[in-house]
N, C-alpha and C. Protein backbone atom coordinates (compact mmCIF):
# COMPACT_ATOMS: atom_id res chain seq x y z
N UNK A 1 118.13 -116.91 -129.88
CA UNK A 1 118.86 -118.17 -129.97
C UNK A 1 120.27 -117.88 -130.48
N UNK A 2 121.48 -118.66 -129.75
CA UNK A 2 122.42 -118.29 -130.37
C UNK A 2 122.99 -119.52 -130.33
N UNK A 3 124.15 -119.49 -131.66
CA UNK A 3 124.02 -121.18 -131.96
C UNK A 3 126.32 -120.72 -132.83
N UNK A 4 126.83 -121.87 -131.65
CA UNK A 4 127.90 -121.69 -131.48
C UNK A 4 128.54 -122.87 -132.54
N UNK A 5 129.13 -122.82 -133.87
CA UNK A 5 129.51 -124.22 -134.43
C UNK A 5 131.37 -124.09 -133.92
N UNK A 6 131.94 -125.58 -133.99
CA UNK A 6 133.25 -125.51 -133.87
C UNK A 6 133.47 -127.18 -134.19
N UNK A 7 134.46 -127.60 -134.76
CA UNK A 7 135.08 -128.48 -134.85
C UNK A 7 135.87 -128.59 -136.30
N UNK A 8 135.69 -127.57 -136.74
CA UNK A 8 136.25 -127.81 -138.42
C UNK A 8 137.53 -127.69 -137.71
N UNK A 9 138.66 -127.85 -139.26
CA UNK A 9 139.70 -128.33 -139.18
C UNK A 9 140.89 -129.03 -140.44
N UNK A 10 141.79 -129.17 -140.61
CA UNK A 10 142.09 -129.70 -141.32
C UNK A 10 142.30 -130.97 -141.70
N UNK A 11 141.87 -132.09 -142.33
CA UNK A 11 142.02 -133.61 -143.05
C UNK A 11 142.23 -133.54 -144.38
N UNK A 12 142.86 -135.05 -144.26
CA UNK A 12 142.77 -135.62 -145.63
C UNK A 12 141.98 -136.18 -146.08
N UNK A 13 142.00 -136.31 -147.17
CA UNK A 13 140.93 -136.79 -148.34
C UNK A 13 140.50 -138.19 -147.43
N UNK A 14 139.54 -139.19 -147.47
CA UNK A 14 139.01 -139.88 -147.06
C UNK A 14 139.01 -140.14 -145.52
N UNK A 15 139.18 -138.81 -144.51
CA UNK A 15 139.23 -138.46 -143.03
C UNK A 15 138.12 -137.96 -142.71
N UNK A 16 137.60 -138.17 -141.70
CA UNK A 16 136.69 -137.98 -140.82
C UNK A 16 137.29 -136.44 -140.00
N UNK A 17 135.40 -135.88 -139.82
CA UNK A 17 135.30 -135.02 -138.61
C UNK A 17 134.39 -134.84 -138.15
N UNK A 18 134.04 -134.60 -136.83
CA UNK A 18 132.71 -134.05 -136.52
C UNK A 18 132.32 -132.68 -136.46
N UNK A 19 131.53 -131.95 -136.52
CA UNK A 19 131.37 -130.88 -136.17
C UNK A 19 130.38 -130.58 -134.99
N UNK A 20 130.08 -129.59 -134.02
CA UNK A 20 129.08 -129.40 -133.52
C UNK A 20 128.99 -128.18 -133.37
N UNK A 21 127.43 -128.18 -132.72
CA UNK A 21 126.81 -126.69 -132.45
C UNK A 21 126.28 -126.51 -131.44
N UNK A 22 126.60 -125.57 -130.59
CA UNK A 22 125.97 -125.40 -129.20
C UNK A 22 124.90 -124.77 -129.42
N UNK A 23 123.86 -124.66 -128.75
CA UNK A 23 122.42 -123.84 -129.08
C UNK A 23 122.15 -123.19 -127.66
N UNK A 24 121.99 -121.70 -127.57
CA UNK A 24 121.85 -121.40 -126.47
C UNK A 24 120.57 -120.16 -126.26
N UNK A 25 119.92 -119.92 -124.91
CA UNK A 25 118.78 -119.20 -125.79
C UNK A 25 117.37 -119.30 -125.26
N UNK A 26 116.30 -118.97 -125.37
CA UNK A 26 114.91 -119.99 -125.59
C UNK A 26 114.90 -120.47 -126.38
N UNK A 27 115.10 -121.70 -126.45
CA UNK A 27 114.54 -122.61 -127.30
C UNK A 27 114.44 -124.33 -126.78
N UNK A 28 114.86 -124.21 -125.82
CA UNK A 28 114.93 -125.54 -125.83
C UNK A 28 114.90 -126.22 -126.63
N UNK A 29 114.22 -127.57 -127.30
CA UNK A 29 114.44 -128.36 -128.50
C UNK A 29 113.23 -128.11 -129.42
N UNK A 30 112.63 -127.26 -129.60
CA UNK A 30 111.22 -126.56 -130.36
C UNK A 30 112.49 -125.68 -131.69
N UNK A 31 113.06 -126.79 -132.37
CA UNK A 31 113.20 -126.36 -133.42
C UNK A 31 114.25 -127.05 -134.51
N UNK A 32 113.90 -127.13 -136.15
CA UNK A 32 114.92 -128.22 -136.90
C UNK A 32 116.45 -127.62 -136.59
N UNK A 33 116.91 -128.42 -136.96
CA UNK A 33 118.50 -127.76 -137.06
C UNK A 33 118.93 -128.47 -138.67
N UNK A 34 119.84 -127.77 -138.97
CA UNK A 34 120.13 -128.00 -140.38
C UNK A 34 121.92 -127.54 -140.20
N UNK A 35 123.04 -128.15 -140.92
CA UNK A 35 123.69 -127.73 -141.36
C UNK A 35 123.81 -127.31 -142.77
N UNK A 36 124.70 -126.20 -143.10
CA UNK A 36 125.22 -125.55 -144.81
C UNK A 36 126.15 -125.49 -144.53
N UNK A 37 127.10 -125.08 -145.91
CA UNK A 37 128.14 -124.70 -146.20
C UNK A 37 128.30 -123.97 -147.03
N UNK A 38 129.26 -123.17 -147.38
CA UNK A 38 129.66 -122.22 -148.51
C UNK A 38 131.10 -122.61 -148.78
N UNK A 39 131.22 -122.35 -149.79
CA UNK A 39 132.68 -123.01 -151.27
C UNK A 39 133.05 -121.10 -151.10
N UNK A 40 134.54 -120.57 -151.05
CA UNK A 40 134.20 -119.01 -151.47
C UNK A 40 134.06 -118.93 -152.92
N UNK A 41 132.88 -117.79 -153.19
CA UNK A 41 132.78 -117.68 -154.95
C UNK A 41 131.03 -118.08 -155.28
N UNK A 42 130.51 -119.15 -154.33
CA UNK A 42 129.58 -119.89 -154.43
C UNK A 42 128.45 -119.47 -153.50
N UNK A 43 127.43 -119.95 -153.89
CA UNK A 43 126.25 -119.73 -152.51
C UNK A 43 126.06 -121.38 -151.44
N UNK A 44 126.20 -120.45 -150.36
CA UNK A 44 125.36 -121.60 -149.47
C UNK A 44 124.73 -122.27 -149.77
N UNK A 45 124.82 -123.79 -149.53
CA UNK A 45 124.20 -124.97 -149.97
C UNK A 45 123.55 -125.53 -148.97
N UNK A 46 122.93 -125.92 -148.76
CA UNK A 46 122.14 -127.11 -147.83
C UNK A 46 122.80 -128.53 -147.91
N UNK A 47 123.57 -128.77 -146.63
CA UNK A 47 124.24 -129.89 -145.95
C UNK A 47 123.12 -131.41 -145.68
N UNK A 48 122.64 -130.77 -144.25
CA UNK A 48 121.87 -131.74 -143.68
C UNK A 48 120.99 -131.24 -142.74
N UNK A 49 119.39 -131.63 -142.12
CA UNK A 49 118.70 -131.73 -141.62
C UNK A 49 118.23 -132.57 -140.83
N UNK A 50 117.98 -132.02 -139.33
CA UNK A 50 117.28 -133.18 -138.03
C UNK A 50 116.24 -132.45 -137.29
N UNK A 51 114.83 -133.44 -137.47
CA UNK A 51 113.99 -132.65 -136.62
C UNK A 51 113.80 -132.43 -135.47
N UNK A 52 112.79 -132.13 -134.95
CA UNK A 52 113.00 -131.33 -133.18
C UNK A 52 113.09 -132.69 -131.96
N UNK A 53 112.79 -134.03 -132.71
CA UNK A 53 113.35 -135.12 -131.77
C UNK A 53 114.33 -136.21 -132.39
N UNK A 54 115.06 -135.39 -133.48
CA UNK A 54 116.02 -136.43 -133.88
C UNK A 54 115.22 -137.34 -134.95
N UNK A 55 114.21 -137.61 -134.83
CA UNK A 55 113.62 -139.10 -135.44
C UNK A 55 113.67 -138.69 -137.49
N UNK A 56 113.75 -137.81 -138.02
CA UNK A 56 113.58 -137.83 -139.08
C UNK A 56 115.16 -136.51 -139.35
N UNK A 57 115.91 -137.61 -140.96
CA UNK A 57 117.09 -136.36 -140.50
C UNK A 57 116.92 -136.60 -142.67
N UNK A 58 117.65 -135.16 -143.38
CA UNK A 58 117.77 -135.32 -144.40
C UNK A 58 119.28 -134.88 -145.11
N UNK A 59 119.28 -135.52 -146.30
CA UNK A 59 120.39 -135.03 -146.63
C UNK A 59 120.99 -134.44 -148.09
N UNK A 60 121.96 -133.46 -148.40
CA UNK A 60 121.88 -133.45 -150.06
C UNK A 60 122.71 -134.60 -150.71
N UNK A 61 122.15 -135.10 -151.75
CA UNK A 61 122.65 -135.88 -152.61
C UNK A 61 124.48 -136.27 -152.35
N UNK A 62 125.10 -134.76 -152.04
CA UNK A 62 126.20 -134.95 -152.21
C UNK A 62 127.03 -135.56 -151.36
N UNK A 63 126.39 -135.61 -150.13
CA UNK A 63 127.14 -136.06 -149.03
C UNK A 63 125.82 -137.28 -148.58
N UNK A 64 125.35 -137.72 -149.15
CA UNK A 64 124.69 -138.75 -148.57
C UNK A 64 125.13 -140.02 -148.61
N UNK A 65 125.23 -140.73 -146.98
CA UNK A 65 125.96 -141.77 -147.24
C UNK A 65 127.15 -142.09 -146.14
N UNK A 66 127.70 -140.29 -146.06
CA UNK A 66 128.87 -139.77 -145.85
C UNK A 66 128.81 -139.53 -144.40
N UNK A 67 127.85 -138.17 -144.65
CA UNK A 67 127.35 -137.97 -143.43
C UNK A 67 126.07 -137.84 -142.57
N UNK A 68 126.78 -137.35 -141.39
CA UNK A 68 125.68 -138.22 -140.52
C UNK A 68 125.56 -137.45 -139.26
N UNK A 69 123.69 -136.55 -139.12
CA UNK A 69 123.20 -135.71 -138.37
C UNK A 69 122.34 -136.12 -137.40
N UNK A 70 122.56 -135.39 -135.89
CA UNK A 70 122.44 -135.94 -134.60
C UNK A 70 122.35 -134.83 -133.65
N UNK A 71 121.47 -135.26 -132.84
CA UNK A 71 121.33 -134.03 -131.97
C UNK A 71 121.11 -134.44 -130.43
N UNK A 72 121.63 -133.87 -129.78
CA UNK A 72 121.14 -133.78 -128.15
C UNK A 72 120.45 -132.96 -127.29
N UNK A 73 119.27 -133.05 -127.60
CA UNK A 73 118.81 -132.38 -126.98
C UNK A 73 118.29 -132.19 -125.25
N UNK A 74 119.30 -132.81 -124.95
CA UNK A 74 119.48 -132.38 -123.05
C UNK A 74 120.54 -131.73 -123.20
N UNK A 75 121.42 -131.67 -123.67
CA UNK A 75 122.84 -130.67 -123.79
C UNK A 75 122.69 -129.76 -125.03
N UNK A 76 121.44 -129.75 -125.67
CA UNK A 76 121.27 -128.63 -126.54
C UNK A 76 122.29 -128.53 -127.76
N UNK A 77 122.75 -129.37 -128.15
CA UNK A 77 123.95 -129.80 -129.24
C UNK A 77 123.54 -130.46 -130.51
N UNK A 78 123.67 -129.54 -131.61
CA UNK A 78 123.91 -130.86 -132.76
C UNK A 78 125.25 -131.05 -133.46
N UNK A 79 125.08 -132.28 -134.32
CA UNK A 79 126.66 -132.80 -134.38
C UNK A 79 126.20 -133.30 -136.06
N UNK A 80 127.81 -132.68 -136.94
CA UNK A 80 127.25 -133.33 -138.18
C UNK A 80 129.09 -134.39 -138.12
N UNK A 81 128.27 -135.64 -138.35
CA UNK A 81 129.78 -136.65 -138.24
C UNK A 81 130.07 -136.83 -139.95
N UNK A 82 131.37 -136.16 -140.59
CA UNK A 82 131.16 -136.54 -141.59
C UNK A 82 132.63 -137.47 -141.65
N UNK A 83 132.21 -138.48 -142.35
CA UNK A 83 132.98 -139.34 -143.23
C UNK A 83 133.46 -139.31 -144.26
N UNK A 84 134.81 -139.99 -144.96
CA UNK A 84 135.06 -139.98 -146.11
C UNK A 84 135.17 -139.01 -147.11
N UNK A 85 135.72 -138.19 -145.95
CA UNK A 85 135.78 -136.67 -146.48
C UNK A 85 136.23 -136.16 -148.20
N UNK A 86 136.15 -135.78 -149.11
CA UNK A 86 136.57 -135.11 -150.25
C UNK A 86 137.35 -133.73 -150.89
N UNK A 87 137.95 -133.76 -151.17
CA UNK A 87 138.44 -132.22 -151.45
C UNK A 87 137.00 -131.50 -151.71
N UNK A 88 136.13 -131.69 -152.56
CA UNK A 88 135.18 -131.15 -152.65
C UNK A 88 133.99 -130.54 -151.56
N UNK A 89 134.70 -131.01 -150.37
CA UNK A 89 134.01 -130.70 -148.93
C UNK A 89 134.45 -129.62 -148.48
N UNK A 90 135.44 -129.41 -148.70
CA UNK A 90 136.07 -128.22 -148.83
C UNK A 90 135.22 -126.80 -148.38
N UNK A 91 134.95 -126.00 -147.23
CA UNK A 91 133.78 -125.20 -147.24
C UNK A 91 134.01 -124.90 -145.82
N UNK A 92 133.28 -123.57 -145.76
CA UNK A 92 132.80 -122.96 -144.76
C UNK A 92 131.71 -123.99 -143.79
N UNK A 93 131.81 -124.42 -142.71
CA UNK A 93 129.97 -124.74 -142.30
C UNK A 93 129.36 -124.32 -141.48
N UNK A 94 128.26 -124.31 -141.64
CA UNK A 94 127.50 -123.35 -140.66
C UNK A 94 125.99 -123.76 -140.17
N UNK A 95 126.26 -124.01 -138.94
CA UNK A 95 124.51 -124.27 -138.03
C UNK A 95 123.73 -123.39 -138.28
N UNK A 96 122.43 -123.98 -138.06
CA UNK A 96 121.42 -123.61 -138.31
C UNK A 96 120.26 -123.94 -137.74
N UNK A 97 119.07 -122.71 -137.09
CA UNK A 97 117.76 -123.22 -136.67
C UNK A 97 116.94 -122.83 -137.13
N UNK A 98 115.35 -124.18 -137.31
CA UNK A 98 114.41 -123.14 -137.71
C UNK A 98 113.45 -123.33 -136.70
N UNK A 99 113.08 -122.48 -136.22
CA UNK A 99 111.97 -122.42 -134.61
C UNK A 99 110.84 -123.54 -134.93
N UNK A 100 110.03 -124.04 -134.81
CA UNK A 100 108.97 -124.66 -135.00
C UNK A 100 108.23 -125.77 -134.26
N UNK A 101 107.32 -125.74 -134.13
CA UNK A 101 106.33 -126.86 -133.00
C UNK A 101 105.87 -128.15 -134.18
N UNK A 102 106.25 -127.81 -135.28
CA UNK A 102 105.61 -128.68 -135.83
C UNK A 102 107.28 -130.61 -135.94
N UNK A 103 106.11 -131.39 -135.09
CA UNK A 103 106.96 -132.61 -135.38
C UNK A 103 107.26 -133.45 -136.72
N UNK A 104 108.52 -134.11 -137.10
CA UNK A 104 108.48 -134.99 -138.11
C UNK A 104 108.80 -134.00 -139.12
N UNK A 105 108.90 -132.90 -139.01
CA UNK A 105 109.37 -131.77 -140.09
C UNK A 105 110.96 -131.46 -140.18
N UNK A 106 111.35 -131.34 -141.10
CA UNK A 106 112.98 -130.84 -141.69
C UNK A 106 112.94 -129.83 -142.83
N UNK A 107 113.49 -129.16 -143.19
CA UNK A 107 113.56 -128.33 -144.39
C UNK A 107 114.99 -127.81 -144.63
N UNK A 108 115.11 -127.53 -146.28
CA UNK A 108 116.39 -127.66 -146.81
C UNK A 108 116.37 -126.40 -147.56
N UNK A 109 115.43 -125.31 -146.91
CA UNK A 109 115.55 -124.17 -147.64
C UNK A 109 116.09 -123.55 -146.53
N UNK A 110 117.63 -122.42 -147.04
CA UNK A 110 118.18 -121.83 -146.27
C UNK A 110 116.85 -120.20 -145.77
N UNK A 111 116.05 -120.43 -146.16
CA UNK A 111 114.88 -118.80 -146.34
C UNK A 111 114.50 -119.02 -144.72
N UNK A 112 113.87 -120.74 -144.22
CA UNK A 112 113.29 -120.89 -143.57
C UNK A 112 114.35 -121.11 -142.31
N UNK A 113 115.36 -120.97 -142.07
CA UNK A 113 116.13 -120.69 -140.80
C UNK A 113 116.40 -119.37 -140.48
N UNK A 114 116.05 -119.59 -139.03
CA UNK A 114 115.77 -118.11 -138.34
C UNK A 114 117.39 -117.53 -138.03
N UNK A 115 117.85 -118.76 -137.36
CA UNK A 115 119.04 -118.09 -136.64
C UNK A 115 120.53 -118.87 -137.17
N UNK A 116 121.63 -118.90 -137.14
CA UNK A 116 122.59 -118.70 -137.92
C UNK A 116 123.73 -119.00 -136.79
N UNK A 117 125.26 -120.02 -137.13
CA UNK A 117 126.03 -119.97 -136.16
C UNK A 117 127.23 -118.97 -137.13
N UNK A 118 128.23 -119.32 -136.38
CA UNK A 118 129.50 -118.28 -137.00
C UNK A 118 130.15 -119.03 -138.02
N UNK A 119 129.81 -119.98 -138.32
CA UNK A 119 130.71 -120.66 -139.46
C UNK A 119 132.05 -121.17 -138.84
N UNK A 120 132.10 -122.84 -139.31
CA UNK A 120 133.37 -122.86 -138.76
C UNK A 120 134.02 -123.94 -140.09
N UNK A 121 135.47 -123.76 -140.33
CA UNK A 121 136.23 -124.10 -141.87
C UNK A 121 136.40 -125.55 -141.95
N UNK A 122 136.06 -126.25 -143.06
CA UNK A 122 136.85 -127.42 -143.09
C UNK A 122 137.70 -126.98 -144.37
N UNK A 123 138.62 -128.52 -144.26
CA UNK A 123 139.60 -127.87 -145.41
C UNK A 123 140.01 -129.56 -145.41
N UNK A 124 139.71 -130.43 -146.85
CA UNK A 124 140.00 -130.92 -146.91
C UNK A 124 140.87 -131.51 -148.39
N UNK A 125 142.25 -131.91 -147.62
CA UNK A 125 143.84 -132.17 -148.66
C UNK A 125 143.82 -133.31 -149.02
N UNK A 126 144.04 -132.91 -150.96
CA UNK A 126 143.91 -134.16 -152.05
C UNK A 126 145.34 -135.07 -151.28
């Protein structure tokens, strides 16, 4: 599976962006997707989570509210729309899959994703 993110970018403080991730591969939709991020200095955090039909999505505390995870799975795409952006958003982000048949499932441990995109930057100005 190979899993392409792009849309970071630069905004201001209370600006919007989306991000997405191409997924390419076997896999068709037999698997969660999750976004993270990394701060440099810091460890990867857990963003957000959507399961293998969209219907159940999760999020960390910090951005809940904010943003907002979505997937297509006929074009093999997920998308994290975030809102109301913060300097504190500030970060690397990076897609994520975890293979699985099991429905109604999400997980927010970075251990349990198999495969990994290239990271792409936001940067957001006080």
């Amino acid at each position: 599976v190979q899993l392409q993110a792009s849309g970071g970018g630069l905004v201001q403080a209370g600006g919007s962006l989306t991000l997405s991730c191409a997924a390419s591969g076997r896999t068709g939709s037999v698997y969660v997707a999750g976004w993270f991020r990394r701060v440099p200095g810091k460890e990867r955090e857990f963003v957000a989570a959507v399961s293998r039909n969209g219907g159940l999505t999760g999020y960390a505390d910090s951005v809940k509210g904010r943003f907002t995870i979505s997937r297509d799975n006929v074009e093999n795409m997920v998308y994290l729309q975030m809102n109301n952006l913060k300097p504190e958003d500030t970060a690397v982000y990076y897609c994520a899959a975890h293979p699985t048949y099991r429905l109604g499932y999400i997980t927010e441990h970075e251990s349990e994703y198999d495969y990994w995109g290239q990271g792409t930057l936001v940067t957001v100005s006080s």
